[in-house]
PDB file of N, CA and C in Angstrom:
ATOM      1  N   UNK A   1     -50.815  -3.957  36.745  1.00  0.00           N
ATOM      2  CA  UNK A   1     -50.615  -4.433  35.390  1.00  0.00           C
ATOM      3  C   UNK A   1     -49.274  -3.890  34.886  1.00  0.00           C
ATOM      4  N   UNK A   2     -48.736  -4.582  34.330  1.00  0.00           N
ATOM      5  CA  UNK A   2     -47.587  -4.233  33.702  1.00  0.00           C
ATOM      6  C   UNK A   2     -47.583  -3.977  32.251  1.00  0.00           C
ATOM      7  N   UNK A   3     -46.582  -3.308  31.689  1.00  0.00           N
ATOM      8  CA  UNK A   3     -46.578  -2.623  30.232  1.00  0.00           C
ATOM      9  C   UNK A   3     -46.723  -3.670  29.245  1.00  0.00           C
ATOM     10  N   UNK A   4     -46.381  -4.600  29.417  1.00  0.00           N
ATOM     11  CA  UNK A   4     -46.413  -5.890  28.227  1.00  0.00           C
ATOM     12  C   UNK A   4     -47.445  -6.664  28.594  1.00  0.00           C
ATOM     13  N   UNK A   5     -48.159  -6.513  29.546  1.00  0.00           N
ATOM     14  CA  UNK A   5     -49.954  -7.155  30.151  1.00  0.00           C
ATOM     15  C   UNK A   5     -50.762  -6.532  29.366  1.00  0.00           C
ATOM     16  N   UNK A   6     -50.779  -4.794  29.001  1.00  0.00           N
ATOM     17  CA  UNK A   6     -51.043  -3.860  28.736  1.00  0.00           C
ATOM     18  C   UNK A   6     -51.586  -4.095  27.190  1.00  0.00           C
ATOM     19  N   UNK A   7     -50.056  -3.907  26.479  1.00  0.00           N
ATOM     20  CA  UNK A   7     -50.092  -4.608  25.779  1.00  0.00           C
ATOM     21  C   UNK A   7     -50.602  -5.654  24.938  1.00  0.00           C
ATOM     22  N   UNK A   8     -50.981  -6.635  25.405  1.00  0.00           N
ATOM     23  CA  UNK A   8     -51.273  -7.676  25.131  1.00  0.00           C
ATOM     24  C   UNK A   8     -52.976  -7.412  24.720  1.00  0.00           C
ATOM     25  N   UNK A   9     -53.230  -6.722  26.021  1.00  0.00           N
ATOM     26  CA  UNK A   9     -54.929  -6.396  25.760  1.00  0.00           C
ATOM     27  C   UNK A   9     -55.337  -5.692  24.381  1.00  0.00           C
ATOM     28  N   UNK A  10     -54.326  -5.108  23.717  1.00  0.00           N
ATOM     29  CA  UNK A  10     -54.960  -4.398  22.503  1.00  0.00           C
ATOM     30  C   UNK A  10     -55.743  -5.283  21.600  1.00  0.00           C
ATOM     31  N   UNK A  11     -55.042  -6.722  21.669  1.00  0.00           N
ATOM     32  CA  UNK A  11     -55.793  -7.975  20.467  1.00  0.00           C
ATOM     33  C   UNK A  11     -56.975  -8.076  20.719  1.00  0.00           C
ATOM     34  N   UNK A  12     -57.790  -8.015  22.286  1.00  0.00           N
ATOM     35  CA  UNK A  12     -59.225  -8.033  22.377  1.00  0.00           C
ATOM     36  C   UNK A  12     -60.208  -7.031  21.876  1.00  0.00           C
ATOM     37  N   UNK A  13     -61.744  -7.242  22.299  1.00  0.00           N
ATOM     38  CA  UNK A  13     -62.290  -6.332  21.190  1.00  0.00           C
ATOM     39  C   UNK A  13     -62.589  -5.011  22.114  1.00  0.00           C
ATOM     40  N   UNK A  14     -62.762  -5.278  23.580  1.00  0.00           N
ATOM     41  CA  UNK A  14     -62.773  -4.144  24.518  1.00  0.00           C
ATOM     42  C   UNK A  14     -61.892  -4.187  25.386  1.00  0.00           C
ATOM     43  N   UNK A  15     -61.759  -2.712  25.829  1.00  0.00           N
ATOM     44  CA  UNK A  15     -60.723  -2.960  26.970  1.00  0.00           C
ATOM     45  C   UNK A  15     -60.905  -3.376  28.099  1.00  0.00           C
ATOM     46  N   UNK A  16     -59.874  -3.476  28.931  1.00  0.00           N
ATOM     47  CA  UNK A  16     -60.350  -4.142  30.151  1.00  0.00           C
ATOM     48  C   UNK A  16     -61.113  -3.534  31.050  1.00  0.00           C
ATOM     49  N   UNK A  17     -62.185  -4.088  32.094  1.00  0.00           N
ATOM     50  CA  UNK A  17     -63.155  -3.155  32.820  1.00  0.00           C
ATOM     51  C   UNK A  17     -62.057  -2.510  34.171  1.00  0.00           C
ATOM     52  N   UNK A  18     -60.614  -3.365  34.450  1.00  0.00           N
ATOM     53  CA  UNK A  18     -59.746  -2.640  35.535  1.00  0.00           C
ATOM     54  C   UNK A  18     -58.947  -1.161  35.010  1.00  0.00           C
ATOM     55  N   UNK A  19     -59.091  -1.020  33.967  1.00  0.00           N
ATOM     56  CA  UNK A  19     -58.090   0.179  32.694  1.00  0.00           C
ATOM     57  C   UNK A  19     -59.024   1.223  33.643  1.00  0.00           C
ATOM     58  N   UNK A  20     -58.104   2.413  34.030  1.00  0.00           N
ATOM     59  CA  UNK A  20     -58.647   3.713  34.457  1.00  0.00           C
ATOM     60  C   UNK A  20     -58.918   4.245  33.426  1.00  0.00           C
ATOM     61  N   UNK A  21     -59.267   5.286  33.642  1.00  0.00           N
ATOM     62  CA  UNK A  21     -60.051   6.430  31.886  1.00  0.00           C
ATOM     63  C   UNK A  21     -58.710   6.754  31.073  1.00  0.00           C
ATOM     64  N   UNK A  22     -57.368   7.022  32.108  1.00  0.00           N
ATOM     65  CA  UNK A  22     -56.666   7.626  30.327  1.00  0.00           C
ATOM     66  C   UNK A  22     -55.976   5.938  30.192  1.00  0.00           C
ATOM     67  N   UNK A  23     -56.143   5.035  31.005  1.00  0.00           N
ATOM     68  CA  UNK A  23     -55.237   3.850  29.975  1.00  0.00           C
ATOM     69  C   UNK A  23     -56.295   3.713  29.068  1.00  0.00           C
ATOM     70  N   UNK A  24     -57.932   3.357  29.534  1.00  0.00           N
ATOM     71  CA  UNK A  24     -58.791   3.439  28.502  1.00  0.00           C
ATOM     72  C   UNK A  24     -58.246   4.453  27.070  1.00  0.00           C
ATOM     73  N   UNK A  25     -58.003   5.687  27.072  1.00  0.00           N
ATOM     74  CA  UNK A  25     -58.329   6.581  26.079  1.00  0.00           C
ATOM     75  C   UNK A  25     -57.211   6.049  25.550  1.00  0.00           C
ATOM     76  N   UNK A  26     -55.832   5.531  26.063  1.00  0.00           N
ATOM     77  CA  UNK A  26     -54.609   5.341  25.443  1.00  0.00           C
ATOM     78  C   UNK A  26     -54.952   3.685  24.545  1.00  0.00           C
ATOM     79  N   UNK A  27     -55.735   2.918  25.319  1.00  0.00           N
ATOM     80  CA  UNK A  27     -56.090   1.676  24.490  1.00  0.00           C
ATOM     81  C   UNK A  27     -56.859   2.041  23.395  1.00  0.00           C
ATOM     82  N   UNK A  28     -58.128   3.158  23.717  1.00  0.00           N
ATOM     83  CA  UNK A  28     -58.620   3.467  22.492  1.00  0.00           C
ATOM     84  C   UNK A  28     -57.462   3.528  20.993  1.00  0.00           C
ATOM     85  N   UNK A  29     -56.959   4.859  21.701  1.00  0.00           N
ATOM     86  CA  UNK A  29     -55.930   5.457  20.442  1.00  0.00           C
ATOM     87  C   UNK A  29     -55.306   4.154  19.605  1.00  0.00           C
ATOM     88  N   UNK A  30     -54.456   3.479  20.704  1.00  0.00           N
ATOM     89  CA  UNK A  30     -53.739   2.423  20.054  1.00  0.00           C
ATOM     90  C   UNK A  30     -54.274   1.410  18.722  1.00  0.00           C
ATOM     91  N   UNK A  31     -55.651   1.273  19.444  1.00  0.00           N
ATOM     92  CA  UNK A  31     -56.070   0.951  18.671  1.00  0.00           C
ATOM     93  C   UNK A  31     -56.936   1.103  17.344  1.00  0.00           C
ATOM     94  N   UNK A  32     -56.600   2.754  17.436  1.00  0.00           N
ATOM     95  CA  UNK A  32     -56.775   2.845  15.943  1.00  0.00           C
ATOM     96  C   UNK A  32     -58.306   4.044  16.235  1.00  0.00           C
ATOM     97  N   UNK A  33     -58.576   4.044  17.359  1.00  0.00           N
ATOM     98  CA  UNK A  33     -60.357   4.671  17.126  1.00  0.00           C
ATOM     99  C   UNK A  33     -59.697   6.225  18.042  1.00  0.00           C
ATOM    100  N   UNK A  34     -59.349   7.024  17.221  1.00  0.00           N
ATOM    101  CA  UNK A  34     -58.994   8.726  18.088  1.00  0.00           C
ATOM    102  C   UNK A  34     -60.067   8.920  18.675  1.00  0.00           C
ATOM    103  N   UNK A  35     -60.935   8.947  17.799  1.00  0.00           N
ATOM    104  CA  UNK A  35     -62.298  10.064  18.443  1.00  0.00           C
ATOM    105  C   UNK A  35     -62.575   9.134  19.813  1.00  0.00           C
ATOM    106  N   UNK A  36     -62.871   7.890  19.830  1.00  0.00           N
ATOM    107  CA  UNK A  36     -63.360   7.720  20.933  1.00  0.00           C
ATOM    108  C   UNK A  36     -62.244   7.540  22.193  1.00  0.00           C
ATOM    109  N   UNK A  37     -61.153   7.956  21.696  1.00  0.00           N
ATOM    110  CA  UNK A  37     -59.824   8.026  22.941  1.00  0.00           C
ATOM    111  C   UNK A  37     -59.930   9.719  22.962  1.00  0.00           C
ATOM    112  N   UNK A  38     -60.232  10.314  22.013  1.00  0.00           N
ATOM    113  CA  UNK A  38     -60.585  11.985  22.628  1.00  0.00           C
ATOM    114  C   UNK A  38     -61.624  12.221  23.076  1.00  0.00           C
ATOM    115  N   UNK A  39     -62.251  11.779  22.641  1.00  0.00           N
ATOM    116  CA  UNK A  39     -64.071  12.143  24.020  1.00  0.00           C
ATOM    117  C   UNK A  39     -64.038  11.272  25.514  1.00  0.00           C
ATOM    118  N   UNK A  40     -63.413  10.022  25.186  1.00  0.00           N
ATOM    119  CA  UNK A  40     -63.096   9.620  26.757  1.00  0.00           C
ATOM    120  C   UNK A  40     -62.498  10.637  27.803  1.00  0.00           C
ATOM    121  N   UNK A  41     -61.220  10.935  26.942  1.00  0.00           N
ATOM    122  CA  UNK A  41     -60.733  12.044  27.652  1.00  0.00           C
ATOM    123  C   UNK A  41     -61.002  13.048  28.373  1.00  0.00           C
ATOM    124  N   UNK A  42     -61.614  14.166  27.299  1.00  0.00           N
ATOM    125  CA  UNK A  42     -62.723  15.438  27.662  1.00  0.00           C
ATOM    126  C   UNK A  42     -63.196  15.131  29.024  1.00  0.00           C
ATOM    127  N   UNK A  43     -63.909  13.804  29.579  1.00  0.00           N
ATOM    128  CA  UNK A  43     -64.562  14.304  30.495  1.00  0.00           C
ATOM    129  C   UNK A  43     -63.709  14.327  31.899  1.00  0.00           C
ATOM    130  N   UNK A  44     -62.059  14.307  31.553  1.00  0.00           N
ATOM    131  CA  UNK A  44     -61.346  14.284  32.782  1.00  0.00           C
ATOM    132  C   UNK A  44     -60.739  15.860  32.971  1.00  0.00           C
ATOM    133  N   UNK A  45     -60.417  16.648  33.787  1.00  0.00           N
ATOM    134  CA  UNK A  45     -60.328  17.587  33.817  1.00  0.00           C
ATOM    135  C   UNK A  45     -58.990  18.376  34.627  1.00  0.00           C
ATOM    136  N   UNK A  46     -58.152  17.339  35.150  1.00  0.00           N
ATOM    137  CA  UNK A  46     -56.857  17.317  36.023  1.00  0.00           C
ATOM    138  C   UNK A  46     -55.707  17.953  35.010  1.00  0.00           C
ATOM    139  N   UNK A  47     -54.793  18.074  35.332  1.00  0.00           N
ATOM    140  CA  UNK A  47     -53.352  18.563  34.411  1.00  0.00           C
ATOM    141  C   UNK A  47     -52.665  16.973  33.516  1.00  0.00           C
ATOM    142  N   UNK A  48     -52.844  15.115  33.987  1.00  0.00           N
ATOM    143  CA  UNK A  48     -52.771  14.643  33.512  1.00  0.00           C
ATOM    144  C   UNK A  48     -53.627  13.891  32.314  1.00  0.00           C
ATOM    145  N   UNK A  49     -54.536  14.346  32.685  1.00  0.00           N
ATOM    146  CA  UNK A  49     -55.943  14.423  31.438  1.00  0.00           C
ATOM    147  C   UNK A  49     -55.301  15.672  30.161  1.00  0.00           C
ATOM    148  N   UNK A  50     -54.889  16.755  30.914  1.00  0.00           N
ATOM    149  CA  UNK A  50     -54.409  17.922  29.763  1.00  0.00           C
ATOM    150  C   UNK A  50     -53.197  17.352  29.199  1.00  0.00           C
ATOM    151  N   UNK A  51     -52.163  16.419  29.661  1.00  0.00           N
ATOM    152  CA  UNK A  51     -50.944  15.835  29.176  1.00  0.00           C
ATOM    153  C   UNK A  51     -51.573  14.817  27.703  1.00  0.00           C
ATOM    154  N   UNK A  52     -52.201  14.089  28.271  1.00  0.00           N
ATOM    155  CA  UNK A  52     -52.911  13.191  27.889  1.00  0.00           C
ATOM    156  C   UNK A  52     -53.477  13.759  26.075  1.00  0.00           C
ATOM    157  N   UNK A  53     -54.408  14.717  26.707  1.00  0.00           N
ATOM    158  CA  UNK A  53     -55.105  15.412  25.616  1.00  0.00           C
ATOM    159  C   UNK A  53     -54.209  15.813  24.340  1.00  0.00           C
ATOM    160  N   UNK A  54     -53.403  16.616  24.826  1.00  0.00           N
ATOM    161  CA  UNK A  54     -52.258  17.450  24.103  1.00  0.00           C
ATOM    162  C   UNK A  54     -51.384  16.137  23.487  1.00  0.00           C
ATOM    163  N   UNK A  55     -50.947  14.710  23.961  1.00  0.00           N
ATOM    164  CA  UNK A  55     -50.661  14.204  23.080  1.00  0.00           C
ATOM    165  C   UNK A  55     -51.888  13.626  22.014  1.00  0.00           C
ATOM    166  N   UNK A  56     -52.906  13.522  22.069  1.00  0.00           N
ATOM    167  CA  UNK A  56     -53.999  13.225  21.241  1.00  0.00           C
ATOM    168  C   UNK A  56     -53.995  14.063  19.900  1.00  0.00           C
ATOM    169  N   UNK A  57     -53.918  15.442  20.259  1.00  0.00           N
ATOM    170  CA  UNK A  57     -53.819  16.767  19.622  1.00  0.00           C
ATOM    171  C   UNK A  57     -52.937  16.577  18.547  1.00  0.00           C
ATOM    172  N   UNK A  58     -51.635  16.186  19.728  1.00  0.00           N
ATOM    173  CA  UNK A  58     -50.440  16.035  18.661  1.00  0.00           C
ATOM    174  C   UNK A  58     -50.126  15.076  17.434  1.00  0.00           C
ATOM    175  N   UNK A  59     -51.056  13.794  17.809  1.00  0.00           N
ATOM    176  CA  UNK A  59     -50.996  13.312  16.715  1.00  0.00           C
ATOM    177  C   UNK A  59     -51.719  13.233  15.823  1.00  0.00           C
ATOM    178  N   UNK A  60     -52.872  13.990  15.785  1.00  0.00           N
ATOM    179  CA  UNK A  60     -54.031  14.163  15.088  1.00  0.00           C
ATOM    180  C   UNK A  60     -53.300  14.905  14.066  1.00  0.00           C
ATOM    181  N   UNK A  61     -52.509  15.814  14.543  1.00  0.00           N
ATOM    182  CA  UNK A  61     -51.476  16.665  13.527  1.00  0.00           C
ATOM    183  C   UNK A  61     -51.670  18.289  13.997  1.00  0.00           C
ATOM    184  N   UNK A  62     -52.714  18.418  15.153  1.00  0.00           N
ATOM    185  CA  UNK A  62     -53.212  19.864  15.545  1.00  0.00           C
ATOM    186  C   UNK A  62     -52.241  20.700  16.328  1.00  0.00           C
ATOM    187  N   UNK A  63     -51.343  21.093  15.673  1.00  0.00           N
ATOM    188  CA  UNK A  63     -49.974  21.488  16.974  1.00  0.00           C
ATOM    189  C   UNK A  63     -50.208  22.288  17.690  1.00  0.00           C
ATOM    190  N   UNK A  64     -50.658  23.232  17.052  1.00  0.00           N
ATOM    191  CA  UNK A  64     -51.372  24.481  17.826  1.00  0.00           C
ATOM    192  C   UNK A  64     -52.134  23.579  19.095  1.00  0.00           C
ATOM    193  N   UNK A  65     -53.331  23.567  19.041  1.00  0.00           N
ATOM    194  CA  UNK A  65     -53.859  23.115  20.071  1.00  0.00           C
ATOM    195  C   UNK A  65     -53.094  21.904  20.828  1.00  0.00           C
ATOM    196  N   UNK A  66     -52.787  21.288  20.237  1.00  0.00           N
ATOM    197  CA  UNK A  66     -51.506  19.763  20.908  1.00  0.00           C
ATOM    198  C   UNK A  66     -50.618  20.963  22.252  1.00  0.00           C
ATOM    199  N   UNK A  67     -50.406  22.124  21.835  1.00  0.00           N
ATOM    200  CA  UNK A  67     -49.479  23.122  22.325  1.00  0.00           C
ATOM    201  C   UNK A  67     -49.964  23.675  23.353  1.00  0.00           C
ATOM    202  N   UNK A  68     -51.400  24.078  23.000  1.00  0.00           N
ATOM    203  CA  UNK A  68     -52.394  24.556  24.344  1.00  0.00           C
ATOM    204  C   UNK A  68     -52.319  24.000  25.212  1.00  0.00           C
ATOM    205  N   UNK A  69     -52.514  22.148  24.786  1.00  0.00           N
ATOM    206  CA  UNK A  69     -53.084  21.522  25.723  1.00  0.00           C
ATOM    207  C   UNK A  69     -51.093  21.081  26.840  1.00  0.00           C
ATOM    208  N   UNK A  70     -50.297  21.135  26.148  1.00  0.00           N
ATOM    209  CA  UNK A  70     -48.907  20.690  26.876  1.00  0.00           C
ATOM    210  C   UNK A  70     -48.570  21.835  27.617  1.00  0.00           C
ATOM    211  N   UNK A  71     -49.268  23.571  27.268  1.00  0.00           N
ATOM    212  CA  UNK A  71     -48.858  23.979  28.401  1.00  0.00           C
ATOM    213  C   UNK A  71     -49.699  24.156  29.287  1.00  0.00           C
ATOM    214  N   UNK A  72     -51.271  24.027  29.178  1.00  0.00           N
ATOM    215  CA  UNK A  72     -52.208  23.531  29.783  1.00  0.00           C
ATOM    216  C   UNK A  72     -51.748  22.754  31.576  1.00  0.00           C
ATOM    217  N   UNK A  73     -50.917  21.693  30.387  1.00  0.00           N
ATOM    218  CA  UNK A  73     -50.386  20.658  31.572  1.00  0.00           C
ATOM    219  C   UNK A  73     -48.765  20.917  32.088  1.00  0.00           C
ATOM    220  N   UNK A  74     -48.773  22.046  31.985  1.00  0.00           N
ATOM    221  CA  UNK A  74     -47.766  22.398  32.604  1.00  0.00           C
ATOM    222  C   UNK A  74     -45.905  21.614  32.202  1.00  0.00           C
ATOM    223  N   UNK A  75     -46.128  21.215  30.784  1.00  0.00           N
ATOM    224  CA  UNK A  75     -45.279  20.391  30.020  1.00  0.00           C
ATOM    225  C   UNK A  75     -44.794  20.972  28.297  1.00  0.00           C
ATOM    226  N   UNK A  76     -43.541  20.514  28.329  1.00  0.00           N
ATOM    227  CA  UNK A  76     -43.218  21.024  27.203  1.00  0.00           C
ATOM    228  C   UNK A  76     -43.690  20.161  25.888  1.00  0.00           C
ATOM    229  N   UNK A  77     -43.652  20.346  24.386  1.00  0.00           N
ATOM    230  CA  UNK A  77     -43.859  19.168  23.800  1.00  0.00           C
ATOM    231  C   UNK A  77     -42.914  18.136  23.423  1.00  0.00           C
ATOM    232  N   UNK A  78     -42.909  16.931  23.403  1.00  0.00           N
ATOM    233  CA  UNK A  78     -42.071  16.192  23.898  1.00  0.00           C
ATOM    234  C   UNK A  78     -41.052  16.139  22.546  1.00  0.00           C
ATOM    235  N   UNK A  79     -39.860  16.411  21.929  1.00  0.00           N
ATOM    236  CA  UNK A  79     -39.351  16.148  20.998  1.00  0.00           C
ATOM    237  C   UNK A  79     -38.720  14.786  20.293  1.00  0.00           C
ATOM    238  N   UNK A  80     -39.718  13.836  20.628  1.00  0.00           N
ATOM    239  CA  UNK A  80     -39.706  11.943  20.656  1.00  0.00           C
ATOM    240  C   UNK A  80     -40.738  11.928  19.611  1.00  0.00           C
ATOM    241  N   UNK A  81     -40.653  10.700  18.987  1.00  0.00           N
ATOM    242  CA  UNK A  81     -41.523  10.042  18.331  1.00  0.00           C
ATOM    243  C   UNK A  81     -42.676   9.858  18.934  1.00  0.00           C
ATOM    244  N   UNK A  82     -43.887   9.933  17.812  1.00  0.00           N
ATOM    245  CA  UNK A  82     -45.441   9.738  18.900  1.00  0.00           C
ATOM    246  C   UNK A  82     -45.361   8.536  19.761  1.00  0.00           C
ATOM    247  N   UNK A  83     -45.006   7.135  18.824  1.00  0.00           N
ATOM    248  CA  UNK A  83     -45.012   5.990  19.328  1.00  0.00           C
ATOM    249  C   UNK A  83     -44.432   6.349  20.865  1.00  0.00           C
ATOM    250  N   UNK A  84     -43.219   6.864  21.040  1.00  0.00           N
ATOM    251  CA  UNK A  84     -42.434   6.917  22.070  1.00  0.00           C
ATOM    252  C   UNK A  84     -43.169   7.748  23.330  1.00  0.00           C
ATOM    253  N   UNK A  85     -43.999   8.587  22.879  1.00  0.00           N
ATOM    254  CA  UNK A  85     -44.734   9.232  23.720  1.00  0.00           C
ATOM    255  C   UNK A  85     -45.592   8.642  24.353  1.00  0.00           C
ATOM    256  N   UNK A  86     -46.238   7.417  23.009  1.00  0.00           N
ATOM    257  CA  UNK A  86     -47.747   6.570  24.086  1.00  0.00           C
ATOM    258  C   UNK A  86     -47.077   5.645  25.408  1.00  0.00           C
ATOM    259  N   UNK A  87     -45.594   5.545  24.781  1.00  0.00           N
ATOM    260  CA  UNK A  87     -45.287   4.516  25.683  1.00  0.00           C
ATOM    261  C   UNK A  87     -44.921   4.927  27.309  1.00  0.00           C
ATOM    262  N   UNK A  88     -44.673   6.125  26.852  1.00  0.00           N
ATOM    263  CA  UNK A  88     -44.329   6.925  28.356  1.00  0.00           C
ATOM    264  C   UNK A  88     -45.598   7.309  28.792  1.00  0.00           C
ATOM    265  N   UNK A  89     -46.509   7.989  28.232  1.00  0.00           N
ATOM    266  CA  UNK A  89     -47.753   7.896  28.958  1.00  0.00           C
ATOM    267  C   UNK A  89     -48.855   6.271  29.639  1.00  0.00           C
ATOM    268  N   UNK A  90     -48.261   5.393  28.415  1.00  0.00           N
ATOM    269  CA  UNK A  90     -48.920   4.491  29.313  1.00  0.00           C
ATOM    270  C   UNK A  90     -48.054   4.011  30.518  1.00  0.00           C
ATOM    271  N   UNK A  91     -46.798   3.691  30.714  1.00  0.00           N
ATOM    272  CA  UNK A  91     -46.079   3.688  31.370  1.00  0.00           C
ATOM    273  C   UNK A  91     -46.417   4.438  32.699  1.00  0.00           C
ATOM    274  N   UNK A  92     -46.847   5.842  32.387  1.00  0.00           N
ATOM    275  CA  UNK A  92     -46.763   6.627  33.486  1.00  0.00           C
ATOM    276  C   UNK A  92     -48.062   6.416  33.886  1.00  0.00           C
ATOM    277  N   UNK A  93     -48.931   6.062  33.431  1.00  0.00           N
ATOM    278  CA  UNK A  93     -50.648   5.890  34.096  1.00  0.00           C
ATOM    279  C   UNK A  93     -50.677   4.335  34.422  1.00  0.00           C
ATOM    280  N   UNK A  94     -49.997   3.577  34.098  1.00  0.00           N
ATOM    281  CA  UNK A  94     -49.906   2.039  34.770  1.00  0.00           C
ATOM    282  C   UNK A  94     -48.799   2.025  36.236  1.00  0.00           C
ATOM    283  N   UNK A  95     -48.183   3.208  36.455  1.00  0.00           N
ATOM    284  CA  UNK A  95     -47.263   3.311  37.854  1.00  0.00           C
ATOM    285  C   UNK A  95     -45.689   2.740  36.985  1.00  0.00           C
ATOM    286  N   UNK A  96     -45.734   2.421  35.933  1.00  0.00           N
ATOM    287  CA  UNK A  96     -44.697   1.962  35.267  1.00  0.00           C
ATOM    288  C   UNK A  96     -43.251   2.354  34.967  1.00  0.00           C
ATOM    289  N   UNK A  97     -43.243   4.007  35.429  1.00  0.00           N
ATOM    290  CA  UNK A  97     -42.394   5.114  34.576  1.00  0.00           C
ATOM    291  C   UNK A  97     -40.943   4.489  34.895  1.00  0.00           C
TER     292      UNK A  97
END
């Protein structure tokens, strides 16, 4: 799938059943529902699940923890716009980067 395929799926009412768990959590967010793009999350447990998380964090407004979770993942916090961040994370979980 490509970034503007991606895309496109936000207008439907679920995501797609091919979306792995963080494009899932990233379609969640996009579309507006955090909590259920942060509990998707939780149950992944890798260093890109902690990338993932920590931007969730970050835009919730929780820096502190947003902070845990970026060095968690072995990453700094990104000094970009959130928008700019989802796009590199979805990017980077679609093979897109």
């Amino acid at each position: 799938m490509k970034f503007k395929d991606f895309l496109d799926t936000i207008k439907n009412e679920e995501p797609p059943n091919e979306l792995n768990d963080y494009l899932k959590a990233l379609w969640y967010d996009k579309k507006g529902n955090w909590e259920k793009a942060h509990s998707s999350i939780l149950i992944l447990t890798d260093s890109k699940a902690d990338w993932l998380h920590a931007y969730l964090h970050r835009k919730e407004g929780d820096l502190n923890n947003a902070s845990y979770w970026y060095r968690k993942a072995n990453r700094s916090k990104p000094a970009i716009p959130l928008d700019e961040e989802w796009h590199n994370l979805v990017k980077y979980f679609l093979g897109n980067e």
